[in-house]
Protein backbone atom coordinates (compact mmCIF):
# COMPACT_ATOMS: atom_id res chain seq x y z
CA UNK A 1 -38.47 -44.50 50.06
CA UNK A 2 -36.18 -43.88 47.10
CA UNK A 3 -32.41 -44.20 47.00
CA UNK A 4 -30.16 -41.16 46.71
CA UNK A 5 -27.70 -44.04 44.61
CA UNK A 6 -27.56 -44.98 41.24
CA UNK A 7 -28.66 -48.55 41.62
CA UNK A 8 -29.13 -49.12 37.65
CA UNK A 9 -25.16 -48.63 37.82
CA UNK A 10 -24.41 -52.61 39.80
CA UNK A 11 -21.62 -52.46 41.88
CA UNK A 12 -20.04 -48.75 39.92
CA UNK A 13 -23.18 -46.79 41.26
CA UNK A 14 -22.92 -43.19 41.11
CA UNK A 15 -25.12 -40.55 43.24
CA UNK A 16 -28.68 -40.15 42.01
CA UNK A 17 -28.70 -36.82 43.09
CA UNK A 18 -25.02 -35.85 43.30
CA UNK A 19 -26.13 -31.75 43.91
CA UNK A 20 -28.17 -32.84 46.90
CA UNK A 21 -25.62 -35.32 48.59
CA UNK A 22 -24.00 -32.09 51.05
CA UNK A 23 -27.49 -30.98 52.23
CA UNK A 24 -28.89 -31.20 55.66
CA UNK A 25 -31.24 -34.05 56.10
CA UNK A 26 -34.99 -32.77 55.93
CA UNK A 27 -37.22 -34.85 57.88
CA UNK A 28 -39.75 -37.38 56.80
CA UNK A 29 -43.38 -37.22 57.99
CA UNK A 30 -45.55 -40.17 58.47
CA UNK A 31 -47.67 -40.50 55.84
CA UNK A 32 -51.51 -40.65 56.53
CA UNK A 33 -53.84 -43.48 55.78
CA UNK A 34 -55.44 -41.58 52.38
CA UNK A 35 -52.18 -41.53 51.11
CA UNK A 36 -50.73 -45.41 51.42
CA UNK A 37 -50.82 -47.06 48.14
CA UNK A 38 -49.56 -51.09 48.34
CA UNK A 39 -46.57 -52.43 46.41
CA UNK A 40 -47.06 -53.26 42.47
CA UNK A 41 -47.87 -57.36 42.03
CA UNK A 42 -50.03 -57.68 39.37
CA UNK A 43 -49.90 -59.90 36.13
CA UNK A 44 -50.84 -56.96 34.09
CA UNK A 45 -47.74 -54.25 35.92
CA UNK A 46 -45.44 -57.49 35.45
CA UNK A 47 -46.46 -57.26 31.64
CA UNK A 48 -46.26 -53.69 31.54
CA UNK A 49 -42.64 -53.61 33.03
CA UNK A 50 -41.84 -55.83 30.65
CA UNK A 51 -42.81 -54.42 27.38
CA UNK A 52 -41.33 -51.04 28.33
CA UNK A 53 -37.81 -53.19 29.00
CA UNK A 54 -38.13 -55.12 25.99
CA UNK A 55 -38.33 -51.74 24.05
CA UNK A 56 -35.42 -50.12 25.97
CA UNK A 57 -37.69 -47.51 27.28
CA UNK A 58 -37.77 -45.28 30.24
CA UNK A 59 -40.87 -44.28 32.22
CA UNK A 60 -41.54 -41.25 34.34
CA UNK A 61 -43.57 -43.42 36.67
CA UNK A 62 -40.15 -45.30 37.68
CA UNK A 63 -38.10 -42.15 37.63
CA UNK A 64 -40.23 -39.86 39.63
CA UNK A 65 -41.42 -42.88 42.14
CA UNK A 66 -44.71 -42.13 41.03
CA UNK A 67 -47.29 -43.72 44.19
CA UNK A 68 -50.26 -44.95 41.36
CA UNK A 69 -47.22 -46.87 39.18
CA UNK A 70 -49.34 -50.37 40.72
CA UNK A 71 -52.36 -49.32 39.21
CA UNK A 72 -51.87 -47.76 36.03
CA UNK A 73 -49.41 -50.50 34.89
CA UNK A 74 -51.70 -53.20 35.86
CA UNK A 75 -54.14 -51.11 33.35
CA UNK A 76 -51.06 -50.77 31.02
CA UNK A 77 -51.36 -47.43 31.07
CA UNK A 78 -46.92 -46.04 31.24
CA UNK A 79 -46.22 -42.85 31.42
CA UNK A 80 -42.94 -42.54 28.90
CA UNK A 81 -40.19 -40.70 29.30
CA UNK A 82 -38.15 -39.23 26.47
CA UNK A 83 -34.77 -38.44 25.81
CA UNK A 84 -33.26 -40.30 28.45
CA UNK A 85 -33.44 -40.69 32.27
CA UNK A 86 -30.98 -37.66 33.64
CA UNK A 87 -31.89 -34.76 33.66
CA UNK A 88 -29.91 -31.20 33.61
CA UNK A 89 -32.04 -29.39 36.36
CA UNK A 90 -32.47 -30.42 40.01
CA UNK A 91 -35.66 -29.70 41.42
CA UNK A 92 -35.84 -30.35 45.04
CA UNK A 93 -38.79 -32.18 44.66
CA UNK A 94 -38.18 -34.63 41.98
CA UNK A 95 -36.35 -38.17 41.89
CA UNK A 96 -35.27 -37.79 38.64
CA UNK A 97 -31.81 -38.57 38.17
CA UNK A 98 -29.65 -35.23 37.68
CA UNK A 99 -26.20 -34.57 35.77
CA UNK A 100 -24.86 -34.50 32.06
CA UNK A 101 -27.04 -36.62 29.94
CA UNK A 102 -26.08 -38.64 26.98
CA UNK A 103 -26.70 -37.82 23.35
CA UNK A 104 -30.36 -37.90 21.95
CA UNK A 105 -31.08 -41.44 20.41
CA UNK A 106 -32.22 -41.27 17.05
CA UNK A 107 -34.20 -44.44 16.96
CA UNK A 108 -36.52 -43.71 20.13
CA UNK A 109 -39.49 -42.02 18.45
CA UNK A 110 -39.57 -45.41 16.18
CA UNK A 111 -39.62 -47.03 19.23
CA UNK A 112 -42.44 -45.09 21.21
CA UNK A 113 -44.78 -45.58 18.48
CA UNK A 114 -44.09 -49.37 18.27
CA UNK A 115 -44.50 -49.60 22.18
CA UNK A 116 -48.01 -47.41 21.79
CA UNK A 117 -48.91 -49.70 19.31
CA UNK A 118 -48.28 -52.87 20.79
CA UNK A 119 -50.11 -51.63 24.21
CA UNK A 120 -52.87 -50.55 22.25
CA UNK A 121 -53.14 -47.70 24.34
CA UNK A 122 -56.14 -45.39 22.76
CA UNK A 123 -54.55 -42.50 25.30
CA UNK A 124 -50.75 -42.51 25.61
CA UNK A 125 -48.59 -39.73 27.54
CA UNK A 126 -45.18 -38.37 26.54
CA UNK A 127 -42.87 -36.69 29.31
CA UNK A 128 -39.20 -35.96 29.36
CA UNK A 129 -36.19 -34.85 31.33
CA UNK A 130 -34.95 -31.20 30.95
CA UNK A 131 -32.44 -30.96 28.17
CA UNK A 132 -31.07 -27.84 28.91
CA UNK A 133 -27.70 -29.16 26.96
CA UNK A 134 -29.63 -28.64 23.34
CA UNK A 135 -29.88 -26.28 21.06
CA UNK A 136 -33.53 -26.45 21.09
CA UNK A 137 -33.92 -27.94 24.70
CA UNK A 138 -35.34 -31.32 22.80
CA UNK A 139 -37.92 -29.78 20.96
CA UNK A 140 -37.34 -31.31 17.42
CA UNK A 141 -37.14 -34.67 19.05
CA UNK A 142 -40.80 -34.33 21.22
CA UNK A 143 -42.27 -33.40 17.85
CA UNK A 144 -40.71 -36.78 15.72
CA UNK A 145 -42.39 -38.61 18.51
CA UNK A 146 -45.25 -37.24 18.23
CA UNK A 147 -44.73 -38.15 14.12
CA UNK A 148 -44.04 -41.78 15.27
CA UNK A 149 -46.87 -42.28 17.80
CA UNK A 150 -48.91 -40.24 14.73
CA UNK A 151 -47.80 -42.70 12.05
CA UNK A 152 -47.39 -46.15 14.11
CA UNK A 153 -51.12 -45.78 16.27
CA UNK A 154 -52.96 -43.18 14.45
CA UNK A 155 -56.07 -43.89 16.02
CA UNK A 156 -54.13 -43.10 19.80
CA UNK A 157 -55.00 -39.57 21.16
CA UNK A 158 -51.42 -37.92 22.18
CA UNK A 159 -50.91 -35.77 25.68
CA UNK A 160 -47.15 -34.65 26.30
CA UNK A 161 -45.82 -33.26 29.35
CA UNK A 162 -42.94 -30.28 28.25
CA UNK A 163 -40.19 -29.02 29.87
CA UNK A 164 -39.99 -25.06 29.73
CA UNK A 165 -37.89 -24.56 26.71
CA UNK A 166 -36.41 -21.88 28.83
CA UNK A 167 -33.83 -19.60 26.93
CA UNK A 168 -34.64 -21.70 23.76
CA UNK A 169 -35.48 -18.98 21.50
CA UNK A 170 -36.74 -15.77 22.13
CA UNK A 171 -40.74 -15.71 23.08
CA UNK A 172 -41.83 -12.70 20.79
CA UNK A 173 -39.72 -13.63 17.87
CA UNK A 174 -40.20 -17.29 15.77
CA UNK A 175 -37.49 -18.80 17.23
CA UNK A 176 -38.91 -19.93 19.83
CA UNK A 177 -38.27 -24.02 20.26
CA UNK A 178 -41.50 -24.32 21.76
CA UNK A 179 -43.06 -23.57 18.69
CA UNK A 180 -41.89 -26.79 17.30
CA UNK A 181 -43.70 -29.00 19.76
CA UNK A 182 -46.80 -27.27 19.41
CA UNK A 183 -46.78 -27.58 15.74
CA UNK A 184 -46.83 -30.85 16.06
CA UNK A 185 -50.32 -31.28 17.04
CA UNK A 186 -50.64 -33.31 20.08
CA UNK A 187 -54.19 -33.67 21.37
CA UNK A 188 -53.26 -32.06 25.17
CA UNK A 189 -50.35 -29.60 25.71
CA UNK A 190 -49.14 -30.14 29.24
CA UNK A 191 -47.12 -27.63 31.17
CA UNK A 192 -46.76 -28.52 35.13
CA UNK A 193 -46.31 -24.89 36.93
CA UNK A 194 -45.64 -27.10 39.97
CA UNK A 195 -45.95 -24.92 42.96
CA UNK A 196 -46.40 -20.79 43.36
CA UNK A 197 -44.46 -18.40 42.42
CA UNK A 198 -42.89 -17.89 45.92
CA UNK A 199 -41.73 -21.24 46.55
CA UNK A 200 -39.92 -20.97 42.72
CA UNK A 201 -36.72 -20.55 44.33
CA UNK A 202 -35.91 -23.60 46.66
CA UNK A 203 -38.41 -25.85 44.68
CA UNK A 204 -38.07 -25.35 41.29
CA UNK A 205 -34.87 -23.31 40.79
CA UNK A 206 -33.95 -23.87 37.22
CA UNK A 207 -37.31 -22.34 36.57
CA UNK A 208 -39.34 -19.29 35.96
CA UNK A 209 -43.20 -19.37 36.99
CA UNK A 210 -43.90 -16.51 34.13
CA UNK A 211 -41.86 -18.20 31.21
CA UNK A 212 -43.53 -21.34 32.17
CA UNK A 213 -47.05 -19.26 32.11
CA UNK A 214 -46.64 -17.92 29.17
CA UNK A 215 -45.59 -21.17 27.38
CA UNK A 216 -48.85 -22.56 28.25
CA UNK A 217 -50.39 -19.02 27.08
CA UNK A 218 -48.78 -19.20 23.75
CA UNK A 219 -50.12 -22.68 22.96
CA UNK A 220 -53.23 -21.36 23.05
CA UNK A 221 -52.71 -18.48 21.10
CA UNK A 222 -50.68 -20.80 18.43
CA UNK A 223 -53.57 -23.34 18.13
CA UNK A 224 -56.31 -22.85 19.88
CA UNK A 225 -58.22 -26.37 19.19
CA UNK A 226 -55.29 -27.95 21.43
CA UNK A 227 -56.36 -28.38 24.90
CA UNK A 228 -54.06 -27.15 27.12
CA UNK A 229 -53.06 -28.17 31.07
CA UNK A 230 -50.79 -27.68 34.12
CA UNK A 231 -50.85 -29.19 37.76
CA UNK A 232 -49.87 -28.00 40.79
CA UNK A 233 -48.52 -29.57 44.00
CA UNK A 234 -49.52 -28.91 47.20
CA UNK A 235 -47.90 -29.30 50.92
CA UNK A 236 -44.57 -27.49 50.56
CA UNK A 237 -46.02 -24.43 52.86
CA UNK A 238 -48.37 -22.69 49.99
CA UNK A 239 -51.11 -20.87 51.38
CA UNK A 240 -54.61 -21.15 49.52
CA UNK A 241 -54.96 -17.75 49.23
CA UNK A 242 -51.56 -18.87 47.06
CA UNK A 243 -53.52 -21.59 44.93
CA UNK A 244 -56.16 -19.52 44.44
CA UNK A 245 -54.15 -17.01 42.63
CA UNK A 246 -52.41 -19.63 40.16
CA UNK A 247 -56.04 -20.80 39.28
CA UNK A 248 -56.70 -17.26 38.25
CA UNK A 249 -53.39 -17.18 36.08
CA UNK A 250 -53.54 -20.07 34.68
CA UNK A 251 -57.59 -19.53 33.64
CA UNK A 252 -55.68 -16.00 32.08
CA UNK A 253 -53.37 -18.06 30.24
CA UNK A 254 -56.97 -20.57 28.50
CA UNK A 255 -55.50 -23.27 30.44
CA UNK A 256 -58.24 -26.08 29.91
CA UNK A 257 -57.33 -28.60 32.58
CA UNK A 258 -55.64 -28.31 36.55
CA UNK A 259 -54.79 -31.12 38.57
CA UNK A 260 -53.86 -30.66 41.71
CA UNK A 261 -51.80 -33.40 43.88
CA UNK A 262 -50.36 -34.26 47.34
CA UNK A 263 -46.42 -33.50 47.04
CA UNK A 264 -44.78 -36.72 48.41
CA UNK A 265 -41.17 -36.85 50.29
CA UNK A 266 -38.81 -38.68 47.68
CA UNK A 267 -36.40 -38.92 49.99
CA UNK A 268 -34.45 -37.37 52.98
CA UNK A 269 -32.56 -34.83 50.66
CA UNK A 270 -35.28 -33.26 48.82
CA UNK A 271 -37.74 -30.86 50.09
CA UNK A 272 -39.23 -31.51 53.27
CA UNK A 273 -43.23 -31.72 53.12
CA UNK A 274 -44.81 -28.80 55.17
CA UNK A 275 -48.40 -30.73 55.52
CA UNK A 276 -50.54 -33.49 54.28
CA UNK A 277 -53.48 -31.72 52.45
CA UNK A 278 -56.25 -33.60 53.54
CA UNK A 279 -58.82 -35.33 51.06
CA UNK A 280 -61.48 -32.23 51.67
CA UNK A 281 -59.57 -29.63 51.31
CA UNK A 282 -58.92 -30.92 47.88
CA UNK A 283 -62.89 -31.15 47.23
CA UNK A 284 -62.65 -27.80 48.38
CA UNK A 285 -59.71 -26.77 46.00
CA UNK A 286 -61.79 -28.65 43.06
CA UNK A 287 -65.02 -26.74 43.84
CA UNK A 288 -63.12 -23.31 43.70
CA UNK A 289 -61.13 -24.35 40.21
CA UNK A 290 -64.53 -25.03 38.83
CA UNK A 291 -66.31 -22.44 39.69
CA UNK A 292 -63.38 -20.35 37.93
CA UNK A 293 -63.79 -21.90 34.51
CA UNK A 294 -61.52 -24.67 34.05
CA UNK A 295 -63.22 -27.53 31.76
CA UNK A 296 -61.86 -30.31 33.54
CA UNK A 297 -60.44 -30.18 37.63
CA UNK A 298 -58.77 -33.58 39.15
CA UNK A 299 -57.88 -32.62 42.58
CA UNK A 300 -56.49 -35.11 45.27
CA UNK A 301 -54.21 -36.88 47.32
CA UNK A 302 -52.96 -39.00 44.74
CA UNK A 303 -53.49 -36.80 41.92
CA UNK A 304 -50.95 -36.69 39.52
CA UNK A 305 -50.21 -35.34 35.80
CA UNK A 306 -50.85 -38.49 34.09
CA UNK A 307 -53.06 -40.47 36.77
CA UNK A 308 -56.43 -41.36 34.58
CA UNK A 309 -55.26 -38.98 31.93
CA UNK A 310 -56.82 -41.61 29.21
CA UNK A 311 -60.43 -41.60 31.21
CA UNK A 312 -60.03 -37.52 31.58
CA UNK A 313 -59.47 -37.04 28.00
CA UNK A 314 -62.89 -38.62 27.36
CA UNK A 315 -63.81 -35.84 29.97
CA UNK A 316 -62.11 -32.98 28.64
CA UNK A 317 -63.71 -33.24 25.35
CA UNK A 318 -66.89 -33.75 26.47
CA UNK A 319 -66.82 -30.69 28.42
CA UNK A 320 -65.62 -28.54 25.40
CA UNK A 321 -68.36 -29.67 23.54
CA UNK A 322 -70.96 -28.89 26.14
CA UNK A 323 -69.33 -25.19 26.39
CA UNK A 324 -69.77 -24.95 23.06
CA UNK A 325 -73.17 -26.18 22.62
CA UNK A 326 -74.54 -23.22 24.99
């Protein structure tokens, strides 16, 4: 279970979380056996961990407490995180550290694209924190890592995972920051809507579900060869007649790829989880995401954004090119 402290900050550790610290505790559920992953001890997450130090890098799959952080390091396969580790928006379901965050540093994208290199990763993914303090919510800086990744592993396939750009321009005008980060030209746009539009609210308040629609909506329309994505989370009291209906917005959006994943309890200050979706019910979730048109579906308990996204690349493309061959 994470901390609600600052434990990067030694013996001057501030709150984590410092807008959650005067909430009611929420309680924790047991978890069930599908959903028990053992702690990392592998040569190759060892490794991992330490090329992302060595290159003064931060990775979502630390931040976040991701569950599958044993197994895709040990495959050195790092999510990394962008513009630094706090973010400006607090979620109730995220472990991301929240406050004022530092000024951009000019020298990360250089770095990135070394770090890509050196892994010799033929996949890599991109996240970041909300930058809601920027002019153009970050935008400039995804795209010059893109540039870096671009010029320092050119053979490497690129997936980034946005923020909303929300209020960053106007979305019928050319203004629009987003634009930046598509014209970059990353192989997979990634957009998470995170959970339906009734839950927007108390889980995702810094949000809006049709801004965050339509930003997957106007990748498409911007550059159609990009393949585009968004996942969902499931187990904070959604219905499925819920789910359903996201599928069928997202599909009107040309979203390409959905993954679906078990929301997990960070700790006893975030959102509470309603149920533990069990493993078929997210067959059955997969099956009905299919049969609506999406090229590629990864639906599970331990789904998340980035979990195999190397092997479902492979996947994604394949499945474009057998659309287009009928």
């Amino acid at each position: 279970m994470a901390t609600l402290l600052d434990t990067k900050g030694g013996p001057d550790a501030r709150p984590r979380h410092p807008e959650k610290q005067g909430r009611e505790d929420t309680p924790l559920q047991r978890k069930p056996p599908w959903i028990r992953v053992k702690a990392p001890t592998s040569e190759g997450y060892l490794e991992t961990r330490q090329i992302v130090r060595d290159a003064k890098l931060v990775t979502v799959c630390e931040e976040a407490s991701c569950p599958n952080i044993g197994e895709c390091w040990t495959k050195k396969h790092a999510t990394l995180m962008i513009m630094g580790d706090t973010c400006t928006r607090a979620c109730s379901f995220c472990n991301v550290r929240t406050g004022m965050p530092g000024p951009l540093d000019a020298d990360e994208p250089r770095r990135v694209g070394e770090t890509v290199a050196k892994m010799g990763l033929g996949h890599v993914v991109i996240t970041s924190v909300d930058r809601d303090d920027l002019a153009d919510g970050g935008a400039e800086h995804f795209a010059a890592v893109v540039r870096a990744i671009r010029m320092a592993a050119p053979k490497s396939t690129i997936e980034i995972l946005t923020p909303d750009f929300l209020r960053k321009g106007s979305l019928s005008s050319k203004d629009w920051a987003a634009d930046i980060v598509i014209d970059a030209k990353p192989d997979v746009f990634n957009h998470n809507l995170e959970t339906v539009p009734r839950l927007y609210l108390s889980i995702r308040p810094g949000s809006r579900y049709y801004h965050s629609l339509r930003l997957l909506e106007r990748v498409k329309e911007r550059d159609p060869s990009q393949f585009t994505k968004s996942g969902l989370m499931v187990g904070l009291g959604e219905s499925k007649e819920e789910v359903m209906q996201v599928m069928d917005d997202m599909r009107s959006a040309g979203v390409d790829f959905l993954t679906i994943g078990q929301y997990l309890q960070p700790t006893r200050k975030h959102a509470a989880v309603d149920r533990f979706v069990t493993p078929d019910e997210f067959a059955t979730y997969e099956t009905i995401a299919k049969a609506k048109g999406f090229l590629l579906v990864s639906a599970s308990p331990l789904t998340r954004s980035s979990y195999h996204a190397d092997e479902d690349f492979a996947k994604l493309k394949a499945a474009r090119e057998t659309q287009l061959a009928r």
